[in-house]
C-alpha atoms as a PDB file:
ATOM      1  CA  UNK A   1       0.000   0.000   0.000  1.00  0.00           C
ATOM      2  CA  UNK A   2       1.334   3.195  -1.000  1.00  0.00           C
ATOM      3  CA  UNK A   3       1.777   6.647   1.270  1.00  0.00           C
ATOM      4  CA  UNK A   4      -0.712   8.049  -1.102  1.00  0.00           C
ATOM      5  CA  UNK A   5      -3.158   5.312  -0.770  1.00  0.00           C
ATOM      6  CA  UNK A   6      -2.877   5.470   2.653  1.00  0.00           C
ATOM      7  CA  UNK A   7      -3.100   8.939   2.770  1.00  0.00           C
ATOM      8  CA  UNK A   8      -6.277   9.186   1.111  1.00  0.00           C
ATOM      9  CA  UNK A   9      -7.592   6.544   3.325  1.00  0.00           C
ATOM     10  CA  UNK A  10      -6.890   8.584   6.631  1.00  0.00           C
ATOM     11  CA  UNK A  11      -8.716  11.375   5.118  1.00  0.00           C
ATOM     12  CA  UNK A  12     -11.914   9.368   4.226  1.00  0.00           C
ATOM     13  CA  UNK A  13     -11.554   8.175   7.416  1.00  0.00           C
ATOM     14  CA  UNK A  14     -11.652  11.538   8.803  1.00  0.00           C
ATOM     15  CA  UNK A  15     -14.311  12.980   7.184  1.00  0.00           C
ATOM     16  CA  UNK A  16     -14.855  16.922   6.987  1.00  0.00           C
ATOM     17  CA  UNK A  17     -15.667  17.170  10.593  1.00  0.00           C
ATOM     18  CA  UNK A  18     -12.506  15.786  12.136  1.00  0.00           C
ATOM     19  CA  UNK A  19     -10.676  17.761   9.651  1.00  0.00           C
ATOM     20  CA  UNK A  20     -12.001  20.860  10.703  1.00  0.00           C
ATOM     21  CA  UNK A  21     -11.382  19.949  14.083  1.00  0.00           C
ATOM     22  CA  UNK A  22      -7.924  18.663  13.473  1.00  0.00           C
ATOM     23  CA  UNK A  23      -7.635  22.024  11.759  1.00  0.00           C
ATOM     24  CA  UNK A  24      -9.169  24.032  14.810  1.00  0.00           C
ATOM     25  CA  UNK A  25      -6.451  21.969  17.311  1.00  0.00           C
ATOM     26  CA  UNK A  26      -3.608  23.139  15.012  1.00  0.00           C
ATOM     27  CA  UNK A  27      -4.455  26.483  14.596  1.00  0.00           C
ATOM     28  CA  UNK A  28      -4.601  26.256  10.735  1.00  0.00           C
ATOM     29  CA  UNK A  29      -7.384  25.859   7.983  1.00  0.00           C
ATOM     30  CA  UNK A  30      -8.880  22.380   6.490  1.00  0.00           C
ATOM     31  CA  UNK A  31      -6.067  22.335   4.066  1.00  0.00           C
ATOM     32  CA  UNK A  32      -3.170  22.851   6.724  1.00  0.00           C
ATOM     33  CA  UNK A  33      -4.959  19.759   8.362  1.00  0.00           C
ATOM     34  CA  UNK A  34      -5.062  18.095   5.262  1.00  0.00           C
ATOM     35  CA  UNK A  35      -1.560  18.648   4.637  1.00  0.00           C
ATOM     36  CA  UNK A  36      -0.371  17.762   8.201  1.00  0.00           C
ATOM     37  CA  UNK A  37      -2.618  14.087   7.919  1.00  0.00           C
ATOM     38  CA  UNK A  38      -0.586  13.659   4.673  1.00  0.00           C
ATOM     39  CA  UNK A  39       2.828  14.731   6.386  1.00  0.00           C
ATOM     40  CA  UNK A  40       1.975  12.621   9.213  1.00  0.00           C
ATOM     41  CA  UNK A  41       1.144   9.601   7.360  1.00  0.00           C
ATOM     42  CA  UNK A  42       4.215  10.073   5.330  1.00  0.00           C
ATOM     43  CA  UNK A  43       6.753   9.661   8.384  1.00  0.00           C
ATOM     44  CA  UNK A  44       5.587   6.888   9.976  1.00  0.00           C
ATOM     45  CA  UNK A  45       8.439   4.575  10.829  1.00  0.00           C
ATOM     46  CA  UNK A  46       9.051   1.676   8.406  1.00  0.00           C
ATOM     47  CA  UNK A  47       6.738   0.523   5.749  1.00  0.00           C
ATOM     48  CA  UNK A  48       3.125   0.233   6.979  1.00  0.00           C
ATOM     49  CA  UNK A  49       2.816  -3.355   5.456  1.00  0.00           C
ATOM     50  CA  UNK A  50       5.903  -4.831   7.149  1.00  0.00           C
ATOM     51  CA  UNK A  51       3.991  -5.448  10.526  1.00  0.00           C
ATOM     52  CA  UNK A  52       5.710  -2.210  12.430  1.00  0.00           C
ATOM     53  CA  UNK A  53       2.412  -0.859  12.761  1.00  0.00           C
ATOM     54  CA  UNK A  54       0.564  -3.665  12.679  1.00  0.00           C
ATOM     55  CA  UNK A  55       2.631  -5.362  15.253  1.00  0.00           C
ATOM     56  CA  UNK A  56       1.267  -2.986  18.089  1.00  0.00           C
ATOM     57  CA  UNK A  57      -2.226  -4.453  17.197  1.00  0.00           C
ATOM     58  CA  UNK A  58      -0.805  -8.020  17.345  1.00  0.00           C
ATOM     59  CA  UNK A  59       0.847  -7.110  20.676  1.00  0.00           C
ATOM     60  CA  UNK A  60      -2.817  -5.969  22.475  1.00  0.00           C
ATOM     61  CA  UNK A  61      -4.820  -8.648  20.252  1.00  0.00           C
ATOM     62  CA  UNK A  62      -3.679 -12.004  21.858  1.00  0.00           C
ATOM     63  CA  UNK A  63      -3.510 -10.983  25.568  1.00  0.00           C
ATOM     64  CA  UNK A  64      -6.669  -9.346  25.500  1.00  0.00           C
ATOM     65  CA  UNK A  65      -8.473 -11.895  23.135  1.00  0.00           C
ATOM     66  CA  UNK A  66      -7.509 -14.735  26.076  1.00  0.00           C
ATOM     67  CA  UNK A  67      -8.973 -12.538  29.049  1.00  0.00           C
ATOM     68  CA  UNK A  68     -11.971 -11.926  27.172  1.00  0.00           C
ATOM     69  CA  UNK A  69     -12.603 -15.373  26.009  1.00  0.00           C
ATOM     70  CA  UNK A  70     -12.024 -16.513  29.528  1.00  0.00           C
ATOM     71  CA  UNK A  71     -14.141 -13.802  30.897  1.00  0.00           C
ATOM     72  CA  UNK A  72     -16.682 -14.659  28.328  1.00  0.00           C
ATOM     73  CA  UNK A  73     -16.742 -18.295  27.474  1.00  0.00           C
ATOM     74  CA  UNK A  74     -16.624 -16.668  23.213  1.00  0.00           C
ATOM     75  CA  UNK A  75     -14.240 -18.646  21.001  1.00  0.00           C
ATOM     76  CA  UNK A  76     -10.885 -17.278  21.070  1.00  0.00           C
ATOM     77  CA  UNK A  77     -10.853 -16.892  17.235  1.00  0.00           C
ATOM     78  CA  UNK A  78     -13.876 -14.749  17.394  1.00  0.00           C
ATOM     79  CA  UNK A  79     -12.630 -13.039  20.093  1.00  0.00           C
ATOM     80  CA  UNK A  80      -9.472 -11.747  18.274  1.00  0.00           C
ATOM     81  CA  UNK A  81     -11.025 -10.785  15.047  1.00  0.00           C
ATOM     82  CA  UNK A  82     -13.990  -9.036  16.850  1.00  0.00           C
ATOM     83  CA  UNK A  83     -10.604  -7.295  18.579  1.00  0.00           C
ATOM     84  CA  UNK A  84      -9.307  -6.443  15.103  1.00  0.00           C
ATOM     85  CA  UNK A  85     -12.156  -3.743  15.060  1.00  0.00           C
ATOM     86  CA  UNK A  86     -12.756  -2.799  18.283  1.00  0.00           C
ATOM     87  CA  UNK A  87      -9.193  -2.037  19.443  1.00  0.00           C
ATOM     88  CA  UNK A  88      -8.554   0.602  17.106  1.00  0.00           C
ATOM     89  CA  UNK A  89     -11.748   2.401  18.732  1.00  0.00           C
ATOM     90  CA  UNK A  90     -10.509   2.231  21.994  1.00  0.00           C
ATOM     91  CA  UNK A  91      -7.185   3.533  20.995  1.00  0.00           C
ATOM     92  CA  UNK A  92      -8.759   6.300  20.016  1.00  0.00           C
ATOM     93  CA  UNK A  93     -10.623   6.944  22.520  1.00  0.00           C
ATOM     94  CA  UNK A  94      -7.387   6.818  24.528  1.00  0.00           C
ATOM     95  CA  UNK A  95      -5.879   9.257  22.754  1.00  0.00           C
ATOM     96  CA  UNK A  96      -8.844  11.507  22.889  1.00  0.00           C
ATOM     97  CA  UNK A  97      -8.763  11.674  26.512  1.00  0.00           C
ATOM     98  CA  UNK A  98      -5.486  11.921  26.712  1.00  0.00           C
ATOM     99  CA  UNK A  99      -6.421  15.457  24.729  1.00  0.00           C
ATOM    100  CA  UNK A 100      -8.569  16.383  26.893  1.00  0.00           C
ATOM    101  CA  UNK A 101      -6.467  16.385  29.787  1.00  0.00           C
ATOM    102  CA  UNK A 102      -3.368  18.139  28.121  1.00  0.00           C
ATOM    103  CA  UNK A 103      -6.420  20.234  27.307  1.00  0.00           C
ATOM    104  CA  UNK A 104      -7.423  21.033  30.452  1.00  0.00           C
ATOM    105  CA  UNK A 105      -3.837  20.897  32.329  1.00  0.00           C
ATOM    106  CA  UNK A 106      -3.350  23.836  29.674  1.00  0.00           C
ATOM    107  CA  UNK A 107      -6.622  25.666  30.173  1.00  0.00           C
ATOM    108  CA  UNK A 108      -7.590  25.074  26.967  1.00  0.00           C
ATOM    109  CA  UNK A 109     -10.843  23.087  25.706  1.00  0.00           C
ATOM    110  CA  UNK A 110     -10.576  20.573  23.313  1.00  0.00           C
ATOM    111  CA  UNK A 111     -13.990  20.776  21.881  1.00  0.00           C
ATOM    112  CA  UNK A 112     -14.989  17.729  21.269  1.00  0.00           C
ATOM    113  CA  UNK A 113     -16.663  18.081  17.662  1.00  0.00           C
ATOM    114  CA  UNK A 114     -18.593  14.874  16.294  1.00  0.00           C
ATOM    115  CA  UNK A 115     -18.747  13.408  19.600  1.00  0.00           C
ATOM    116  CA  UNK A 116     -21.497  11.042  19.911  1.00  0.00           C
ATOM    117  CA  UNK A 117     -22.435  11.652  23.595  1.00  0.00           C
ATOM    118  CA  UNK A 118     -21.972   7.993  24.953  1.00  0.00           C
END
């Protein structure tokens, strides 16, 4: 997969909203966003498809998949691919919060555009 590909990716991902917010954080307009998702993407250690990345995701996957399938009584195999799409939510959610305590350890507010209110 290419940096472009990936790029463009991110940025569907994103959505106008979290652009604008992304924009809004940095102090810049949707295209300085745009170009810092880009830049960003761009220098990410390694090659995305050697497993660097996707490593991290490995790392979380098989612990957690045991607990919960012990916790649970769910098939392990379930377990980890149900993982596969909800870690990536919770990392973000991680990182949001972690926001929103620089946020308020700066006295600024993050803002929290899009947010669904759960």
């Amino acid at each position: 997969m290419s940096d472009e590909s990936l790029q463009k990716d991110v940025l569907d991902e994103l959505g106008d909203d979290r652009i604008e917010e992304l924009a809004r954080e940095l102090g810049t307009s949707a295209a300085g966003a745009v170009t810092f998702v880009e830049a960003t993407v761009a220098a990410l250690p390694g090659p995305i498809g050697d497993g660097t990345l996707a490593g991290v995701l490995d790392r979380l996957t098989a612990p957690t998949a045991k607990a919960v399938s012990s916790r649970t009584g769910l098939p392990f195999a379930d377990v980890s691919r149900a993982l596969e799409l909800l870690l990536p939510v919770v990392l973000s959610v991680l990182a949001e919060r972690h926001r929103e305590e620089r946020g308020r350890s700066s006295g600024r507010s993050t803002g929290r555009a899009g947010s669904s209110g759960r």
